[in-house]
PDB file of N, CA and C in Angstrom:
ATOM      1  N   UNK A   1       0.844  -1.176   0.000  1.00  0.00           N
ATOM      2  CA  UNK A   1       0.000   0.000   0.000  1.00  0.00           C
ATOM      3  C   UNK A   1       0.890   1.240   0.000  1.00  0.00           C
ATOM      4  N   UNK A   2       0.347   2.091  -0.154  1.00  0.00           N
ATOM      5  CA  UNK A   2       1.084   3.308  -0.710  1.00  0.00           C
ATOM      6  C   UNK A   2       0.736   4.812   0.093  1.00  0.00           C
ATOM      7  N   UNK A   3       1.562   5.636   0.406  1.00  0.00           N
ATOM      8  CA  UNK A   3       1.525   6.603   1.404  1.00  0.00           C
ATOM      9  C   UNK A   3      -0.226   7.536   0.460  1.00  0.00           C
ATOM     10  N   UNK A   4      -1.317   8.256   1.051  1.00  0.00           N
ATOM     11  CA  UNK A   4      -2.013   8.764   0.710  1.00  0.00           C
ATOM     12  C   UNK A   4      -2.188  10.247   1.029  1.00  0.00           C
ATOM     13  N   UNK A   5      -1.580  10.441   2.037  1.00  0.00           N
ATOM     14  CA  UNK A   5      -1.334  11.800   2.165  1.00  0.00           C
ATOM     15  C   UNK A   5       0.321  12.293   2.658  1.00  0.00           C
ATOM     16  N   UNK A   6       0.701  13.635   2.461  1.00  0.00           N
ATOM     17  CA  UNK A   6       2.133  13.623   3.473  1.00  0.00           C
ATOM     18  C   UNK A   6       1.945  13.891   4.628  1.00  0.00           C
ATOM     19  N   UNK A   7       0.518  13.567   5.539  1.00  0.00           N
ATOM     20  CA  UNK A   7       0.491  14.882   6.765  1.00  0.00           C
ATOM     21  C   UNK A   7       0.201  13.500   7.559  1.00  0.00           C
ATOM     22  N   UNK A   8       0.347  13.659   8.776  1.00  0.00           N
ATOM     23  CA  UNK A   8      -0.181  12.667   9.773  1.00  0.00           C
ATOM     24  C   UNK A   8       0.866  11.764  10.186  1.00  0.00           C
ATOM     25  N   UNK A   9       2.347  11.889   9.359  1.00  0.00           N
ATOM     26  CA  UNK A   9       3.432  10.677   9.790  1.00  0.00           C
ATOM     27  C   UNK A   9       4.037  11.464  11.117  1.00  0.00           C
ATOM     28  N   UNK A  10       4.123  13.001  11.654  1.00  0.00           N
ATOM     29  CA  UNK A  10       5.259  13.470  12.050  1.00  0.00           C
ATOM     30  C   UNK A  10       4.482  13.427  13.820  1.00  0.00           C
ATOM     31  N   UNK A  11       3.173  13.195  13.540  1.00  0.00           N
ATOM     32  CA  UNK A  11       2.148  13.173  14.755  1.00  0.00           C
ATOM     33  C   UNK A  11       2.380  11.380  15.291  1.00  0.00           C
ATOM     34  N   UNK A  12       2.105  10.719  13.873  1.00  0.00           N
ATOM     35  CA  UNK A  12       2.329   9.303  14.737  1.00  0.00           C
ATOM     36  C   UNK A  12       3.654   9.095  15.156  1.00  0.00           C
ATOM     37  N   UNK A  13       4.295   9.533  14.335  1.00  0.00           N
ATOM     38  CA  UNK A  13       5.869   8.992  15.041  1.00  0.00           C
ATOM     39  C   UNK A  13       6.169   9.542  16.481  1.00  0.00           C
ATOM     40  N   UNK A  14       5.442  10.724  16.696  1.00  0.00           N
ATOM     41  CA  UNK A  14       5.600  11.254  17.872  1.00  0.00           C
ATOM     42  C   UNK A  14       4.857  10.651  18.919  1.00  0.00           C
ATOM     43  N   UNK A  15       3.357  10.357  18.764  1.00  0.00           N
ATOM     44  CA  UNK A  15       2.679   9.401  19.809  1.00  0.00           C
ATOM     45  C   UNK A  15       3.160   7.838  19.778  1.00  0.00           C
ATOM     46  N   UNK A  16       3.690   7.060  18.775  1.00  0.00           N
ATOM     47  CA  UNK A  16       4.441   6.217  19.183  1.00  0.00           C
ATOM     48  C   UNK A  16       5.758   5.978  20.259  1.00  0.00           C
ATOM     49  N   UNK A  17       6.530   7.216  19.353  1.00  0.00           N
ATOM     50  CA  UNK A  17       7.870   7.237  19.855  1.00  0.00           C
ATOM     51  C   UNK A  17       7.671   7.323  21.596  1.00  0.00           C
ATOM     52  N   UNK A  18       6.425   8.480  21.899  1.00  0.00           N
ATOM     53  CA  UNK A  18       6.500   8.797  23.270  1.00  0.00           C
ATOM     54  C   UNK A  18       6.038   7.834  23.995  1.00  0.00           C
ATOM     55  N   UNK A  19       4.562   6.907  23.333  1.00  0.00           N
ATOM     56  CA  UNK A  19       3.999   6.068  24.182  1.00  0.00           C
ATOM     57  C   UNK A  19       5.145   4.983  24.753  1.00  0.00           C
ATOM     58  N   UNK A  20       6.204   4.431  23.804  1.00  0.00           N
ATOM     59  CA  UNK A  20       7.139   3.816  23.673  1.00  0.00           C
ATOM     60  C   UNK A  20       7.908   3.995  25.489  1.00  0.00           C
ATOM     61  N   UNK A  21       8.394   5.426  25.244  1.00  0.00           N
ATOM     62  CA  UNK A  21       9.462   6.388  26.290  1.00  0.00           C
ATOM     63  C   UNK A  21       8.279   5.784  27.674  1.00  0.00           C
ATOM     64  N   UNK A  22       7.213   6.388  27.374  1.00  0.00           N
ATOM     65  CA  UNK A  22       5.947   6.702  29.127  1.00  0.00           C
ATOM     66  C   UNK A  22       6.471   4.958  29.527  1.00  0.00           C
ATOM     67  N   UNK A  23       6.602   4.180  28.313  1.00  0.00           N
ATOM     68  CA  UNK A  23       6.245   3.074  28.936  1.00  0.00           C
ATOM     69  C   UNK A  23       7.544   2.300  29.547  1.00  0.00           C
ATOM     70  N   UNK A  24       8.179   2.726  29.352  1.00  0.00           N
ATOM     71  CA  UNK A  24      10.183   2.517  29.827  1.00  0.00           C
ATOM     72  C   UNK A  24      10.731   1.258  28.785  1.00  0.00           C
ATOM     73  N   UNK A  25      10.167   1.522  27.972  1.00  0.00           N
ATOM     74  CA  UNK A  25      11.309   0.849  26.874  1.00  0.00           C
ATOM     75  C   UNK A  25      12.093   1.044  26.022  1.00  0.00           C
ATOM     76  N   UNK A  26      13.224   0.037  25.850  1.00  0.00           N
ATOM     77  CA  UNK A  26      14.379   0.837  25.764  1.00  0.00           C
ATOM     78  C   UNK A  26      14.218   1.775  24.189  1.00  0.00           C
ATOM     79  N   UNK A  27      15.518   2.355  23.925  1.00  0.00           N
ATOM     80  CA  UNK A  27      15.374   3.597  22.703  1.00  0.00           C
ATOM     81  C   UNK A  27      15.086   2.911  21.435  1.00  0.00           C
ATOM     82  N   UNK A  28      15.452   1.574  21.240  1.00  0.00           N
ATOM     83  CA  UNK A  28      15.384   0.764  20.142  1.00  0.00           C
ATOM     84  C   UNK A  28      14.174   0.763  20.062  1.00  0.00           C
ATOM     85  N   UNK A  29      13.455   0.068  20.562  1.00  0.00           N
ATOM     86  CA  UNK A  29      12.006  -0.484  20.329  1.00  0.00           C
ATOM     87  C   UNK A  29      10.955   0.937  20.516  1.00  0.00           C
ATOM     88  N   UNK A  30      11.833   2.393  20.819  1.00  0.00           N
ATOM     89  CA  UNK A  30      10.559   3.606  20.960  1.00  0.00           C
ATOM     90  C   UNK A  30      10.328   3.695  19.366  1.00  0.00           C
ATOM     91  N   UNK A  31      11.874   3.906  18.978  1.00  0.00           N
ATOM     92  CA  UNK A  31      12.181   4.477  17.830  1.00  0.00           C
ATOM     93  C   UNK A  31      11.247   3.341  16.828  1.00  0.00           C
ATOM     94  N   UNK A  32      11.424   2.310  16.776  1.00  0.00           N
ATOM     95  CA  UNK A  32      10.634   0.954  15.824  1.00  0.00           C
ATOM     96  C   UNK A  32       9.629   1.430  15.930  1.00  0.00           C
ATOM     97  N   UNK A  33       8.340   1.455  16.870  1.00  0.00           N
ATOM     98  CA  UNK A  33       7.644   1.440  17.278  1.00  0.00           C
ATOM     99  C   UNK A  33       6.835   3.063  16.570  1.00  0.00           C
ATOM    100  N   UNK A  34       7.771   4.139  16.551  1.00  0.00           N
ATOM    101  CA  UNK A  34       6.992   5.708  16.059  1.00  0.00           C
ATOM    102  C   UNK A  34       7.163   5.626  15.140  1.00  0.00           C
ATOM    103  N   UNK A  35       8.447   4.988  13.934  1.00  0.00           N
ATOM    104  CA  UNK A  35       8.470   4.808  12.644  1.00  0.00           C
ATOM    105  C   UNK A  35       7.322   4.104  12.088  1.00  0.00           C
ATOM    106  N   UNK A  36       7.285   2.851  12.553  1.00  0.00           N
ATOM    107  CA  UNK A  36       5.646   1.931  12.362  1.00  0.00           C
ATOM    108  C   UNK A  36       4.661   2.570  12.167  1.00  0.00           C
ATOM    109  N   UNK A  37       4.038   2.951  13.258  1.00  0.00           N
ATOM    110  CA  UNK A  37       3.421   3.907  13.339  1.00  0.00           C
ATOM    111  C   UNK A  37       3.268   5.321  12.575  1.00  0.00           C
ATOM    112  N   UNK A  38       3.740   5.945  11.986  1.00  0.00           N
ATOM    113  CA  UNK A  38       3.950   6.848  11.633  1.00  0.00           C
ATOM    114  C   UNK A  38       3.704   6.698   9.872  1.00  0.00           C
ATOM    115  N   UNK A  39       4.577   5.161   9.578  1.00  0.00           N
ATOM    116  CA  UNK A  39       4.585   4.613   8.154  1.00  0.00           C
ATOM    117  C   UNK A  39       2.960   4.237   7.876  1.00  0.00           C
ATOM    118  N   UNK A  40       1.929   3.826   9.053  1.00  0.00           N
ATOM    119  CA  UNK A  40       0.618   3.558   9.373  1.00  0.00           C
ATOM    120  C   UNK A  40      -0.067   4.509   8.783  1.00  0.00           C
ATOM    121  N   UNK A  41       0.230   5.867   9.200  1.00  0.00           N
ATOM    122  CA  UNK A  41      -0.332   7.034   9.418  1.00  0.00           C
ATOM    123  C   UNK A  41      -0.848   7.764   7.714  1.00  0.00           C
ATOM    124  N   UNK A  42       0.754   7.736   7.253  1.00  0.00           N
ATOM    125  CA  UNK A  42       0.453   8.186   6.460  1.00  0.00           C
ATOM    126  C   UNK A  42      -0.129   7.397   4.696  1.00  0.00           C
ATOM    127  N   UNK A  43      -0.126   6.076   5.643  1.00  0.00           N
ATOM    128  CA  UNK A  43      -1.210   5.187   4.223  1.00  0.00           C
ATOM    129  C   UNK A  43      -2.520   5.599   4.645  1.00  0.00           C
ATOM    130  N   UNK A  44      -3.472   5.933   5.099  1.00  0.00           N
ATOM    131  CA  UNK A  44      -4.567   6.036   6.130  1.00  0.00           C
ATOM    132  C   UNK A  44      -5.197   7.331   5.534  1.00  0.00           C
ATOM    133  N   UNK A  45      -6.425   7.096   5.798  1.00  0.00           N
ATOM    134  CA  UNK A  45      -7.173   8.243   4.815  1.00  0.00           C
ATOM    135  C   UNK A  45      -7.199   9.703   5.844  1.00  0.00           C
ATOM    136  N   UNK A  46      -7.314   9.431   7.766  1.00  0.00           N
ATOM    137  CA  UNK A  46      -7.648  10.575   7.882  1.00  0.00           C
ATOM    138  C   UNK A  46      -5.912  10.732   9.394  1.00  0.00           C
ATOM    139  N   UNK A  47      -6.300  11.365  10.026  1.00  0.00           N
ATOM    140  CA  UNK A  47      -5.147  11.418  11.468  1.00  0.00           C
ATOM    141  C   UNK A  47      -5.362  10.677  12.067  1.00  0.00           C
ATOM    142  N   UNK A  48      -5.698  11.208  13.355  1.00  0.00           N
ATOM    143  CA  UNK A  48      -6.022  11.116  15.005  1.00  0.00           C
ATOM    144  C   UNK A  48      -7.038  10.090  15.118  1.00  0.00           C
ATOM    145  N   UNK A  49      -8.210   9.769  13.915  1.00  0.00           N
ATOM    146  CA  UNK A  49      -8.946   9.489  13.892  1.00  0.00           C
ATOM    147  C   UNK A  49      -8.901   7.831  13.783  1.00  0.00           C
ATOM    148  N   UNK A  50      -7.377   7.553  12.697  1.00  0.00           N
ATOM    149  CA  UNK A  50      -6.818   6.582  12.189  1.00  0.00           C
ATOM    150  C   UNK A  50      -5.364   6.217  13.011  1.00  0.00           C
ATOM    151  N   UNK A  51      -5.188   6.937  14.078  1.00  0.00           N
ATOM    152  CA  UNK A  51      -4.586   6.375  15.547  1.00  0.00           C
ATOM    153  C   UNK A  51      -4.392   4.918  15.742  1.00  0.00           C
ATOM    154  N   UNK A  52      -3.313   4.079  15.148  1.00  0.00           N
ATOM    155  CA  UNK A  52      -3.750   2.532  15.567  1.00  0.00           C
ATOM    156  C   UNK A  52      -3.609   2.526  16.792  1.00  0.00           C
ATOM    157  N   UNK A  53      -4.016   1.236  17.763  1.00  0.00           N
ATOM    158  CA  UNK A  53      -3.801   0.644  18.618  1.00  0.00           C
ATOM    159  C   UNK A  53      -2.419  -0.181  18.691  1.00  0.00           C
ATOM    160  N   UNK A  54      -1.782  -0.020  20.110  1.00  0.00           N
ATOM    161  CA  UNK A  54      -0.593  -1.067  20.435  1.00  0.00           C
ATOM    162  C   UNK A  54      -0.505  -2.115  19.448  1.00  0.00           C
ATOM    163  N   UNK A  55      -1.630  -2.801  19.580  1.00  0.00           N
ATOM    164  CA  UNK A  55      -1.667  -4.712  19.175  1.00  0.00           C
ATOM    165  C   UNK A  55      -1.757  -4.458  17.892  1.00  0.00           C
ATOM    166  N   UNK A  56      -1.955  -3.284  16.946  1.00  0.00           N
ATOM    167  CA  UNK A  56      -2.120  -3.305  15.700  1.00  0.00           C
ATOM    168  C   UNK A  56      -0.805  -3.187  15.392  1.00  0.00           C
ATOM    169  N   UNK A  57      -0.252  -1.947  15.953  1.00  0.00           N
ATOM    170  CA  UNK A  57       1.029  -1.232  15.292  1.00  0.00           C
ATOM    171  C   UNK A  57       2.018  -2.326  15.479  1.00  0.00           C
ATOM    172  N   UNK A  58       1.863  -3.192  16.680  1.00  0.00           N
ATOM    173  CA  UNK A  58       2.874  -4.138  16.626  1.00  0.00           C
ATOM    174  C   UNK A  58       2.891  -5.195  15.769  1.00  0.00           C
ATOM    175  N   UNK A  59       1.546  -5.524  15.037  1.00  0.00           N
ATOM    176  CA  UNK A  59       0.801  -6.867  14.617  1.00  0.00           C
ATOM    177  C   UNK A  59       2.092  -5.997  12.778  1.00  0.00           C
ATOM    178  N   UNK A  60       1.822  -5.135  12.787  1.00  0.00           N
ATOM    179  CA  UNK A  60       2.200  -4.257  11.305  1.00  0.00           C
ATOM    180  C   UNK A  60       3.687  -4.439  11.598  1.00  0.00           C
ATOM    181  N   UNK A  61       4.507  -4.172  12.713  1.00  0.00           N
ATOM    182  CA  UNK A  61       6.145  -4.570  13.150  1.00  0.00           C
ATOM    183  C   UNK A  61       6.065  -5.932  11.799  1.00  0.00           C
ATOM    184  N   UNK A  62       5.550  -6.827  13.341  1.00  0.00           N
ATOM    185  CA  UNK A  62       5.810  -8.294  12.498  1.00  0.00           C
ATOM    186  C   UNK A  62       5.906  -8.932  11.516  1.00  0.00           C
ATOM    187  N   UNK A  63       4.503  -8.036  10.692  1.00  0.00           N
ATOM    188  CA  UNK A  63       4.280  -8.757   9.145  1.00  0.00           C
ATOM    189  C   UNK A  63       5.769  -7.973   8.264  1.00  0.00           C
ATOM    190  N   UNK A  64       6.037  -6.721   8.568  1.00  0.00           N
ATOM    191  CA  UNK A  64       6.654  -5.983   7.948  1.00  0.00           C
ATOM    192  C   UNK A  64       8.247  -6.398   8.054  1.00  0.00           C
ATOM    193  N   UNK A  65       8.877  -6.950   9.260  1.00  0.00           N
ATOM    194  CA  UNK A  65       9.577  -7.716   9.255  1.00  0.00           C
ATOM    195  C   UNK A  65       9.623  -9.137   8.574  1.00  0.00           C
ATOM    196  N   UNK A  66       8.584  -9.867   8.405  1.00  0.00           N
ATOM    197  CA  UNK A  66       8.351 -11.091   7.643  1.00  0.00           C
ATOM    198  C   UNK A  66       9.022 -10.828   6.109  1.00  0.00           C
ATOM    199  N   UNK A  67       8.420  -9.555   5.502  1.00  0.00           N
ATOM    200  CA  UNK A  67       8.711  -9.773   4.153  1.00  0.00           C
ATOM    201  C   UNK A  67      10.080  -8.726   4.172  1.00  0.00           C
ATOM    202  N   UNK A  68      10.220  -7.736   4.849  1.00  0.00           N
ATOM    203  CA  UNK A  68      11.857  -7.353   4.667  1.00  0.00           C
ATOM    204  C   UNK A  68      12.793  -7.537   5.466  1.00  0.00           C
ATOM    205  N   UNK A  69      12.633  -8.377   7.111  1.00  0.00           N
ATOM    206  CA  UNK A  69      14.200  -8.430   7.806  1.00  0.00           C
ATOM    207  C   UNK A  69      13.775  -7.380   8.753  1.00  0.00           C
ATOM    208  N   UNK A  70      14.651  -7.417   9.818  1.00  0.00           N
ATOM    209  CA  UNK A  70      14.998  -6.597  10.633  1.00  0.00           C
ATOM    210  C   UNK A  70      15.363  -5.438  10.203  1.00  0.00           C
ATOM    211  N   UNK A  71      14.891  -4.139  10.355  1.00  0.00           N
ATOM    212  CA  UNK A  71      14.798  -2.959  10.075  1.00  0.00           C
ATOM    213  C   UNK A  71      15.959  -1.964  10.811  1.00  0.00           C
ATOM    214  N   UNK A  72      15.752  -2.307  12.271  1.00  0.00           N
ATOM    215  CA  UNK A  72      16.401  -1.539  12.680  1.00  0.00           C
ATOM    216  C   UNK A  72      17.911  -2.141  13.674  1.00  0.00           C
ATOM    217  N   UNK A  73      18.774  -1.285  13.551  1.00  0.00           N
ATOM    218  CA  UNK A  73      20.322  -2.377  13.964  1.00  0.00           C
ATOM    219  C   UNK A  73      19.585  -1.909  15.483  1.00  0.00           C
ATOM    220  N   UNK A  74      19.925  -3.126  15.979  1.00  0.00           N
ATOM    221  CA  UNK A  74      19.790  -3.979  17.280  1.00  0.00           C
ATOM    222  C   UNK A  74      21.833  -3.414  18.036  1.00  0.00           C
ATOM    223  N   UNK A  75      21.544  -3.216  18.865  1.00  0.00           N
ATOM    224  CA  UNK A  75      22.809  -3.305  19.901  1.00  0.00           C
ATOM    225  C   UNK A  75      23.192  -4.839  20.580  1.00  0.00           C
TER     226      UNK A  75
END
């Protein structure tokens, strides 16, 4: 699927990235986690409205790792 608008990635990456931080995990998995999210955002027809959930954004990690690999270098 293909990005549909440019607006709405710089908001999810930010409520990811932070929900990530509130929740004390480490910088790797904030950062995975607001990119996801954010890559979500801007396939999605509207914002705030189109907000995934945890179990989604993570469910989108997984598959997205399935078909390209580990994304982000691991320490």
């Amino acid at each position: 699927m293909q990005a549909r608008k440019g607006f709405g990635g710089g908001d999810g990456y930010a409520a990811g990235f932070l929900y990530g931080l509130y929740q004390g995990w480490d910088m790797t998995e904030c950062l995975e986690f607001g990119s996801a999210e954010a890559s979500m955002m801007v396939r999605s027809n509207n914002c705030s409205d189109d907000l995934p959930d945890t179990e989604t954004v993570r469910a989108f990690i997984e598959e997205e790792k399935k078909l390209y690999g580990e994304m982000v270098a691991r320490g």
